[in-house]
C-alpha atoms as a PDB file:
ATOM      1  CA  UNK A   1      19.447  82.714 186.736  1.00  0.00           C
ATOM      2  CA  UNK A   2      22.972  82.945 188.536  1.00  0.00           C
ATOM      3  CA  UNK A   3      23.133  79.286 188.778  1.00  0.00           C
ATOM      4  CA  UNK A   4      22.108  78.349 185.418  1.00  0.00           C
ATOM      5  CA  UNK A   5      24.527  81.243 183.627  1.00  0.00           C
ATOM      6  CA  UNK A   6      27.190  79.239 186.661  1.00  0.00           C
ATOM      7  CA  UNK A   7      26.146  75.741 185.354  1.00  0.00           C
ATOM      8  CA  UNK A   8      26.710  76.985 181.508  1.00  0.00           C
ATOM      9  CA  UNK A   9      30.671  78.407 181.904  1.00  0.00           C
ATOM     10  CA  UNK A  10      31.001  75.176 183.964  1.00  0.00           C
ATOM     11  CA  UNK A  11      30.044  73.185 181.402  1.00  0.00           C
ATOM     12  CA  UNK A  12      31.522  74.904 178.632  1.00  0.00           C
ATOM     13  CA  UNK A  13      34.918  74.909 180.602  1.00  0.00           C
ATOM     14  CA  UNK A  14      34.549  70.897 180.088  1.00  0.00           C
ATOM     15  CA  UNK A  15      33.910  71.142 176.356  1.00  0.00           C
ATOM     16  CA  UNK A  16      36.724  72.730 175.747  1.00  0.00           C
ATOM     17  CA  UNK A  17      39.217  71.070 178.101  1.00  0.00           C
ATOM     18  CA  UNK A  18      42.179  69.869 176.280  1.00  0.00           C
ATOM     19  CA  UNK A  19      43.044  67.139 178.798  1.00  0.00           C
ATOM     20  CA  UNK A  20      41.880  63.661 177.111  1.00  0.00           C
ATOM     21  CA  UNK A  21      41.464  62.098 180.039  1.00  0.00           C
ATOM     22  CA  UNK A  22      39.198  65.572 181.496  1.00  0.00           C
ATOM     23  CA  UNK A  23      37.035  65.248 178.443  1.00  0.00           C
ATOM     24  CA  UNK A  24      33.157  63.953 178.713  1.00  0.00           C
ATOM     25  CA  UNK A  25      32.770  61.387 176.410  1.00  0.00           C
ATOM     26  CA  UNK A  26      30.863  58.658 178.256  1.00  0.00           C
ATOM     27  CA  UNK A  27      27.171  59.246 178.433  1.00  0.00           C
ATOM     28  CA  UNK A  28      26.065  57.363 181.467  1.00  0.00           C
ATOM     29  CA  UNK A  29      22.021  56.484 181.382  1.00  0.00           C
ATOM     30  CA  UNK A  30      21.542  55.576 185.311  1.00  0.00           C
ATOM     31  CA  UNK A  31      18.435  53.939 184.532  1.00  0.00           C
ATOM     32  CA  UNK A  32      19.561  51.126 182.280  1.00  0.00           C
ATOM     33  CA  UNK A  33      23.168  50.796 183.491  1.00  0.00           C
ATOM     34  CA  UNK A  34      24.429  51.354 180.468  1.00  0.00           C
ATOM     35  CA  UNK A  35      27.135  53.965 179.286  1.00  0.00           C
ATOM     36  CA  UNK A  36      27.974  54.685 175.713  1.00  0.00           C
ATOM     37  CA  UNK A  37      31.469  55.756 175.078  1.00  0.00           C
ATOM     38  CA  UNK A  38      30.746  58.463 171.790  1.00  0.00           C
ATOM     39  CA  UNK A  39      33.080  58.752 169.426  1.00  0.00           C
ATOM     40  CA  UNK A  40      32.391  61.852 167.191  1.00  0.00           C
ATOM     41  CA  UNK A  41      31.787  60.799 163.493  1.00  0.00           C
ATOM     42  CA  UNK A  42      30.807  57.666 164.520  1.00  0.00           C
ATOM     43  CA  UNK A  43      26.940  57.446 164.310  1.00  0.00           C
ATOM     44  CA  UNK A  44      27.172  59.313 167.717  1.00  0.00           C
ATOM     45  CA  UNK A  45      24.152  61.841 166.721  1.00  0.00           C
ATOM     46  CA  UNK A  46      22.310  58.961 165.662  1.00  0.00           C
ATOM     47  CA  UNK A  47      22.829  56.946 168.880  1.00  0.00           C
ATOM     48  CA  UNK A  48      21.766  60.164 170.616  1.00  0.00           C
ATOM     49  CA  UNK A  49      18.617  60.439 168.535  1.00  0.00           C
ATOM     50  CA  UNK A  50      17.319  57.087 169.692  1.00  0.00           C
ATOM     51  CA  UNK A  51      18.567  57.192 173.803  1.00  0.00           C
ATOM     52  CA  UNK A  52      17.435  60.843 173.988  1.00  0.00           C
ATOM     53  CA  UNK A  53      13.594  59.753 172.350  1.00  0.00           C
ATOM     54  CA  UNK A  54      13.933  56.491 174.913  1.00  0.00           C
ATOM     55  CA  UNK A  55      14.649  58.160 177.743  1.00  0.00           C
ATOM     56  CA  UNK A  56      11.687  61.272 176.896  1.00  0.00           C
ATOM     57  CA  UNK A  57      14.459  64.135 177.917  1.00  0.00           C
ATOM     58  CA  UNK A  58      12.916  67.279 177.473  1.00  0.00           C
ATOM     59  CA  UNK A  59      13.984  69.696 174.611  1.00  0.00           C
ATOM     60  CA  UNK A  60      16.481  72.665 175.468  1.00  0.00           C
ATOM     61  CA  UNK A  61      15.503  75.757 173.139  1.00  0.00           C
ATOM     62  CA  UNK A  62      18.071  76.638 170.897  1.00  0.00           C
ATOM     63  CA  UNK A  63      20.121  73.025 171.944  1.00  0.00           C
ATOM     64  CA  UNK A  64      20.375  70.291 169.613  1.00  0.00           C
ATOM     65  CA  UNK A  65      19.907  67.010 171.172  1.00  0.00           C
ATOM     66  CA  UNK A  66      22.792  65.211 169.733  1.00  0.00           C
ATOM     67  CA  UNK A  67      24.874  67.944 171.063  1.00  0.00           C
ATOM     68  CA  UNK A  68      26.829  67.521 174.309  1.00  0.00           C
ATOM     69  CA  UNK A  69      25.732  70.563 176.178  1.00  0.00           C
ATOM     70  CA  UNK A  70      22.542  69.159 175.644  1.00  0.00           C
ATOM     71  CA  UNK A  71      23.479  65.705 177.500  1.00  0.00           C
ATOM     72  CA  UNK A  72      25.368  68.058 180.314  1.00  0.00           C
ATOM     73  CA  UNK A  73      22.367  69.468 181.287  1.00  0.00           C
ATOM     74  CA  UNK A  74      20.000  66.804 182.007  1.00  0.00           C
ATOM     75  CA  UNK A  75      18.975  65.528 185.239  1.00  0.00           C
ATOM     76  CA  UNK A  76      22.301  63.836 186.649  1.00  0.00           C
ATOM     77  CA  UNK A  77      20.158  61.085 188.348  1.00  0.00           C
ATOM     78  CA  UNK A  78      19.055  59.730 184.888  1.00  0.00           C
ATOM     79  CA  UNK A  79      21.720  60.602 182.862  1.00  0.00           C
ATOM     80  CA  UNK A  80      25.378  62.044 182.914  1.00  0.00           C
ATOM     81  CA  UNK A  81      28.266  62.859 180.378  1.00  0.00           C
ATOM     82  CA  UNK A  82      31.619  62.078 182.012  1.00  0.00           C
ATOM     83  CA  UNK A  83      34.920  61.906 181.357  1.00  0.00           C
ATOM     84  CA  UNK A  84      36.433  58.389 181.334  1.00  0.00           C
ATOM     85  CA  UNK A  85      38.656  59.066 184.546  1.00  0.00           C
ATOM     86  CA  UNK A  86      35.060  59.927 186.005  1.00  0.00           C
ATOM     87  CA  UNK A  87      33.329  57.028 184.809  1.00  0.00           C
ATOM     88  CA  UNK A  88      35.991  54.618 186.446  1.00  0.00           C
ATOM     89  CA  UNK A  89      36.320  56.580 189.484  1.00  0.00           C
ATOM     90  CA  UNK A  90      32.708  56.657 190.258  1.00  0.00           C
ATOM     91  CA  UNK A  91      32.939  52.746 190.398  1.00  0.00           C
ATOM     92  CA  UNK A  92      30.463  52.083 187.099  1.00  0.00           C
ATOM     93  CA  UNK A  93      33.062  50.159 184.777  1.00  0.00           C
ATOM     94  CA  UNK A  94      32.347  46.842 186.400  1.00  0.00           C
ATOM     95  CA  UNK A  95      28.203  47.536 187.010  1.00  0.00           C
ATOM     96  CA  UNK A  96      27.333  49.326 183.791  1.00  0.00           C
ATOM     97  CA  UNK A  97      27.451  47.643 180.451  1.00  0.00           C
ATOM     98  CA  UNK A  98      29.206  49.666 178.064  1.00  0.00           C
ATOM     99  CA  UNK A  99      30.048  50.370 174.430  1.00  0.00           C
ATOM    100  CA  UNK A 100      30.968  52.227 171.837  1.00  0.00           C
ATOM    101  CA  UNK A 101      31.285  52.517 168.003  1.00  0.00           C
ATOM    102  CA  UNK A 102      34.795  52.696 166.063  1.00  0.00           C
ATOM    103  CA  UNK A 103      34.948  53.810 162.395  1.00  0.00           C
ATOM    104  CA  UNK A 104      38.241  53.496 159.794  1.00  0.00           C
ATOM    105  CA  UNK A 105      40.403  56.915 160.876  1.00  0.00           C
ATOM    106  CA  UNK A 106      40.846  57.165 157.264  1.00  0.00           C
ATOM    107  CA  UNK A 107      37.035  57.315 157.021  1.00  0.00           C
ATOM    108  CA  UNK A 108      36.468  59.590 159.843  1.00  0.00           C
ATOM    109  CA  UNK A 109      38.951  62.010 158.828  1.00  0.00           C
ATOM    110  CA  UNK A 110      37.208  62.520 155.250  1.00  0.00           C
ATOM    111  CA  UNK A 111      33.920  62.524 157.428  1.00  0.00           C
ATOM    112  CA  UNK A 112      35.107  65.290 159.572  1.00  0.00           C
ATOM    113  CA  UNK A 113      36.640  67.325 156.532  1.00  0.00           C
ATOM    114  CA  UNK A 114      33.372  66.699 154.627  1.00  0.00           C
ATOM    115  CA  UNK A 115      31.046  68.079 157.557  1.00  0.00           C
ATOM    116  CA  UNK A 116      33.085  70.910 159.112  1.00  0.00           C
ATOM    117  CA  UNK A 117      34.883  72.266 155.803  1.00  0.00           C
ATOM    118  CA  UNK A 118      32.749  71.572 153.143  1.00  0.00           C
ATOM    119  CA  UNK A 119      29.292  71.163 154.295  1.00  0.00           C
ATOM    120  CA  UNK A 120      29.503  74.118 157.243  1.00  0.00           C
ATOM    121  CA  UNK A 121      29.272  77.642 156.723  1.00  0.00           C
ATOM    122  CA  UNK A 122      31.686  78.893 159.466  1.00  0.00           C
ATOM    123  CA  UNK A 123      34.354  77.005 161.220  1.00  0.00           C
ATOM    124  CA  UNK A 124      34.397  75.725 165.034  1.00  0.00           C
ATOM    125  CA  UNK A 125      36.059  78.082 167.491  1.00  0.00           C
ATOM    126  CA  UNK A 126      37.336  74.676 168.404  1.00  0.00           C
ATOM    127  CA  UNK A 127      38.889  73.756 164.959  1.00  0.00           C
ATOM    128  CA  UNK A 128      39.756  77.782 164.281  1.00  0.00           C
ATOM    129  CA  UNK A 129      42.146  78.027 167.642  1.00  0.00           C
ATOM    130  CA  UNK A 130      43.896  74.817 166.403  1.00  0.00           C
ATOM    131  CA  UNK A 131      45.055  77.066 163.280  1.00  0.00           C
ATOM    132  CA  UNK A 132      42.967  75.009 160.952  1.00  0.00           C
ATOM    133  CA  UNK A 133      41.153  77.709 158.276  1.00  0.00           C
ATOM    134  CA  UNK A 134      38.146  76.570 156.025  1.00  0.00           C
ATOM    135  CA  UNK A 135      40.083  77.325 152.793  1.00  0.00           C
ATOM    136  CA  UNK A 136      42.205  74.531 153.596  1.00  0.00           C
ATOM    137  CA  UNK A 137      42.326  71.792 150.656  1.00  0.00           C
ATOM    138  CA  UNK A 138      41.927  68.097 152.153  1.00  0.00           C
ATOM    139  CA  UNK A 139      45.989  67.954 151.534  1.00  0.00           C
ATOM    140  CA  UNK A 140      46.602  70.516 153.857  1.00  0.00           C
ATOM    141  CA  UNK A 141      43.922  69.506 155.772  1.00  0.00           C
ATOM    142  CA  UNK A 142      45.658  66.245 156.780  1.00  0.00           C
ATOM    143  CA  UNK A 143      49.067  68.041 157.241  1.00  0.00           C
ATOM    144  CA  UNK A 144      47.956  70.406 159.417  1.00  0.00           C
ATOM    145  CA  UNK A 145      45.561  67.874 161.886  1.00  0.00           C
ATOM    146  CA  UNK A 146      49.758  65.576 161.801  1.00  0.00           C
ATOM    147  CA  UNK A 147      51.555  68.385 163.122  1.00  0.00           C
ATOM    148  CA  UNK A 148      48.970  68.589 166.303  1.00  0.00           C
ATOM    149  CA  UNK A 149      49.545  66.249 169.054  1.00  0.00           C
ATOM    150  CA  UNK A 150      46.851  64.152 169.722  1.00  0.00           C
ATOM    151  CA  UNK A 151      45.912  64.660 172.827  1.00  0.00           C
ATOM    152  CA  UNK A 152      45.353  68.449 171.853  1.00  0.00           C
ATOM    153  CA  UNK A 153      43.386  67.834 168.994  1.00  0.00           C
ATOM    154  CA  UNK A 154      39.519  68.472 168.817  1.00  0.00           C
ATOM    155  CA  UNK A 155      37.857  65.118 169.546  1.00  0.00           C
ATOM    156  CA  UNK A 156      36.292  64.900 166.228  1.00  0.00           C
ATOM    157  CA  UNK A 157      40.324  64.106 165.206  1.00  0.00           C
ATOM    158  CA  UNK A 158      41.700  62.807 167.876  1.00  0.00           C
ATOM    159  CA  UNK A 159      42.531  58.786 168.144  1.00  0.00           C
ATOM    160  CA  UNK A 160      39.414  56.412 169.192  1.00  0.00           C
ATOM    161  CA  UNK A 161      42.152  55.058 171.026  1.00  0.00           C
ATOM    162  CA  UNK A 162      43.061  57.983 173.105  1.00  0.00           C
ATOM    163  CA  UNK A 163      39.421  58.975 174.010  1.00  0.00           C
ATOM    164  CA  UNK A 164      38.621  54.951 175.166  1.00  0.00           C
ATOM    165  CA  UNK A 165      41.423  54.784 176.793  1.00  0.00           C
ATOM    166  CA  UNK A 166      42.288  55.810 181.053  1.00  0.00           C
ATOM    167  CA  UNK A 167      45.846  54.798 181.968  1.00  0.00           C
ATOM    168  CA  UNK A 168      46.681  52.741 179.083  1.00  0.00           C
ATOM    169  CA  UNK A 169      43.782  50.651 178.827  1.00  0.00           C
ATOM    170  CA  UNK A 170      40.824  50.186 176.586  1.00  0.00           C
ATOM    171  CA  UNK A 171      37.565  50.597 179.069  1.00  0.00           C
ATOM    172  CA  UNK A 172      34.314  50.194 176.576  1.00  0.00           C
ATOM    173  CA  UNK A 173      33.885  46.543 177.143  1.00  0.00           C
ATOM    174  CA  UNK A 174      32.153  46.205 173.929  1.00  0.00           C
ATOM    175  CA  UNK A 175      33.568  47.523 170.827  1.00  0.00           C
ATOM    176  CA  UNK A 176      31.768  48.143 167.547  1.00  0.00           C
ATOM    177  CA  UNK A 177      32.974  48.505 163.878  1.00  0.00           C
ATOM    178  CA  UNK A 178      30.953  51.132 162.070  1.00  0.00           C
ATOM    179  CA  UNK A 179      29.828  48.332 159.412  1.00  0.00           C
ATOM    180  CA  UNK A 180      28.237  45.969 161.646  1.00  0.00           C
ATOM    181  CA  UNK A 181      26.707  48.628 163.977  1.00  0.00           C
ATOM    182  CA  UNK A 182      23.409  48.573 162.121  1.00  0.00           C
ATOM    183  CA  UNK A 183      23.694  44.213 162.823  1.00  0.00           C
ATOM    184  CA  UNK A 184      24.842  44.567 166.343  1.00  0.00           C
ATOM    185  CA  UNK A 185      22.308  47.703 167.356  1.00  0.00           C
ATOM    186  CA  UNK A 186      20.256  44.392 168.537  1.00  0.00           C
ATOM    187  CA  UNK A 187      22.715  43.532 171.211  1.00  0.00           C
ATOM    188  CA  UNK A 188      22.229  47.171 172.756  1.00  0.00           C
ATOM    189  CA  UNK A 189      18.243  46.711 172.084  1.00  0.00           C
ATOM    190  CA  UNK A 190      18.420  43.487 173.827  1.00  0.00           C
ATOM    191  CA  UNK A 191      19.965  44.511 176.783  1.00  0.00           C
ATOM    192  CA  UNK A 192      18.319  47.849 177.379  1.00  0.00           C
ATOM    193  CA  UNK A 193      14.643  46.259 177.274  1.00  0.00           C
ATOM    194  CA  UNK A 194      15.973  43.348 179.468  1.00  0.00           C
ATOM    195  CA  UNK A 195      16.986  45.383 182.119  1.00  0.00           C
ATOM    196  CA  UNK A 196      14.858  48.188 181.671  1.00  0.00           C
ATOM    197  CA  UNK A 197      11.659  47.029 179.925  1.00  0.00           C
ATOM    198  CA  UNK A 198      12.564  49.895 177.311  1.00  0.00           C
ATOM    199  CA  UNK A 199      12.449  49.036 173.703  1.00  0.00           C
ATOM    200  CA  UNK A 200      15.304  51.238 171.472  1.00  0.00           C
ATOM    201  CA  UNK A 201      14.381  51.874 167.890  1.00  0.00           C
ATOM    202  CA  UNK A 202      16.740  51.608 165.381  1.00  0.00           C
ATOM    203  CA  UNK A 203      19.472  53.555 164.192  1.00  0.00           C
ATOM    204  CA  UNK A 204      18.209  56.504 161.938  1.00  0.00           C
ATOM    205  CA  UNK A 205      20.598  57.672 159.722  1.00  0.00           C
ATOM    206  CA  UNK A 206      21.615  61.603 160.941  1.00  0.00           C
ATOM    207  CA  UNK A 207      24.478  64.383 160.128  1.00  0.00           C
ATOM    208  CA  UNK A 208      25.746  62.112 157.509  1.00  0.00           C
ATOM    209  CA  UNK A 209      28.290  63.472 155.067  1.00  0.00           C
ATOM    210  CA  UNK A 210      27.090  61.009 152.430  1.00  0.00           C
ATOM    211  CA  UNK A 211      25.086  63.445 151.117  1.00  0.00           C
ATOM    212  CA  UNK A 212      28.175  66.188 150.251  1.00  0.00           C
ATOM    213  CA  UNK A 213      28.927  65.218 146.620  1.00  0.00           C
ATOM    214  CA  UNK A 214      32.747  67.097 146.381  1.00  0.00           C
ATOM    215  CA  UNK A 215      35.209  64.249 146.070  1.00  0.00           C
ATOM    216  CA  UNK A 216      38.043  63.817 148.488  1.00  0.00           C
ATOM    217  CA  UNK A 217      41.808  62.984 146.697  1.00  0.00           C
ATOM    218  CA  UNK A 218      43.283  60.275 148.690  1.00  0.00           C
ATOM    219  CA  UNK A 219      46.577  60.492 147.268  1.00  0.00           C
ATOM    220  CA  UNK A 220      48.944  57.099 148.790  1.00  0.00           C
ATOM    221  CA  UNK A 221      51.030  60.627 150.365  1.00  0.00           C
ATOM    222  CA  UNK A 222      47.832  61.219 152.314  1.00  0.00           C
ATOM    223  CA  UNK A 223      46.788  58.074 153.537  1.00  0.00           C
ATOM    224  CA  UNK A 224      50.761  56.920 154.581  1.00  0.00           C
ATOM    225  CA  UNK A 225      50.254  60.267 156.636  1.00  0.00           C
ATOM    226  CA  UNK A 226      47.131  59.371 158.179  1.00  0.00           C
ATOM    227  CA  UNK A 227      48.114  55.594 158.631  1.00  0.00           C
ATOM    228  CA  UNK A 228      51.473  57.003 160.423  1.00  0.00           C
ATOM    229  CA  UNK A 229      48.901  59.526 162.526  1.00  0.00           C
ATOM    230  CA  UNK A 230      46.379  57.029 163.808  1.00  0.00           C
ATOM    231  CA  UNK A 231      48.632  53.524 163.972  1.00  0.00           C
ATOM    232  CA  UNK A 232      47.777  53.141 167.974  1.00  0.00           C
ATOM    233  CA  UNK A 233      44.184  53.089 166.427  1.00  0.00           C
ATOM    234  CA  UNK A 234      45.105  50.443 163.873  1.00  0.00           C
ATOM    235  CA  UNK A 235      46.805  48.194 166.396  1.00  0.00           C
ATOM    236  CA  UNK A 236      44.112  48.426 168.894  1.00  0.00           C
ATOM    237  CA  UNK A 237      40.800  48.586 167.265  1.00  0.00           C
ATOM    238  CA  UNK A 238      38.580  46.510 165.156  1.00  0.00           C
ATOM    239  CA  UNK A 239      37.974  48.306 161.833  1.00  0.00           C
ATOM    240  CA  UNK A 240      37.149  45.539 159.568  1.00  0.00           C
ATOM    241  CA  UNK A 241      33.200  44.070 158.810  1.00  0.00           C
ATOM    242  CA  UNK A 242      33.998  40.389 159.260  1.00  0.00           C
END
């Protein structure tokens, strides 16, 4: 019991770190030497969904599987969730084939507000001690998340950029736009049951905000703000569905 109440703080201290670079973002399945970057508002439950059926990890009680504490407590010889210093430390960025899935900032934002203002009941500690409050109108919303600097935001709003990224660079080596994820899921199938012999299913659609009818304003005010706020995400990644 000492260890495992040990292991928990431990991995809670990571959770919460505010360091970019200390954050675990890259799930690393040993197995299939592959390591999926996540990017929160993504389809990164639904990615979880199908590698966490795949790989037949057992179920936590009271732990979702798409949730990272989940993916920290696994067996570290089949699967890890490091930080992306970590990942190229350890040596895997030129073994492991990696990826990850981008979506429009714009997009993710309204995604974000939909799921943890409108659709939650209570507010993430996370989210709470950035001085966001669930009253909040999507206006303020947007202010509020500018005045933060990105690399103390909550990782649901901070750049794609920023959590790809160790010393300046880019590291997934293959980059996704939300759009053609469902088309390009094949490449990931592909290369999973080549290596592996493992056959992925296909993306399931979970935790989507399509579902939360309120409408979102996106006033030209708002989305200069929000252009301004994620530009290094603009410049760098591939948004667009051709």
């Amino acid at each position: 019991m000492p260890f495992l109440i040990s292991k928990f703080y431990h991995v809670l201290g990571r959770l919460t770190s505010s360091a970019a670079s200390a954050r675990p973002v890259v799930i690393v399945i040993h197995p299939w030497k592959l390591a999926y970057f996540r990017i929160p508002k993504a389809a990164n439950s639904s990615i979880k969904h199908v590698f966490s059926g795949a790989l037949g990890l057992p179920k936590l009680e009271g732990v979702s599987q798409t949730s990272d504490l989940y993916w920290m407590s696994q067996d570290p010889n089949i699967v890890e969730i490091l930080s992306v210093k970590e990942f190229i430390q350890r040596g895997y960025e030129d073994c492991y084939f990696s990826f990850s899935a981008v979506r429009d900032p714009i997009e993710r934002v309204v995604s974000c507000y939909k799921n943890k203002f409108l659709r939650n009941t209570e507010l993430s500690d996370s989210l709470a001690s950035r001085g966001f409050t669930r009253s909040m109108g999507f206006a303020e919303f947007v202010s509020h998340l500018c005045r933060i600097r990105d690399h103390k935001s909550d990782v649901h709003l901070m750049s794609q950029s920023n959590i790809l990224s160790y010393k300046g660079r880019l590291r997934a080596k293959t980059i996704i736009p939300l759009p053609l994820l469902k088309e390009r899921w094949k490449v990931i199938q592909d290369y999973v049951g080549e290596s592996s012999n493992v056959c992925l299913d296909d993306l399931p659609v979970i935790n989507s905000t399509n579902n939360v009818n309120e409408s979102i304003s996106l006033d030209p005010k708002v989305i200069r703000k929000l252009r301004r706020r994620y530009k290094r995400d603009y410049a760098l990644l591939p948004f667009e569905s051709d």
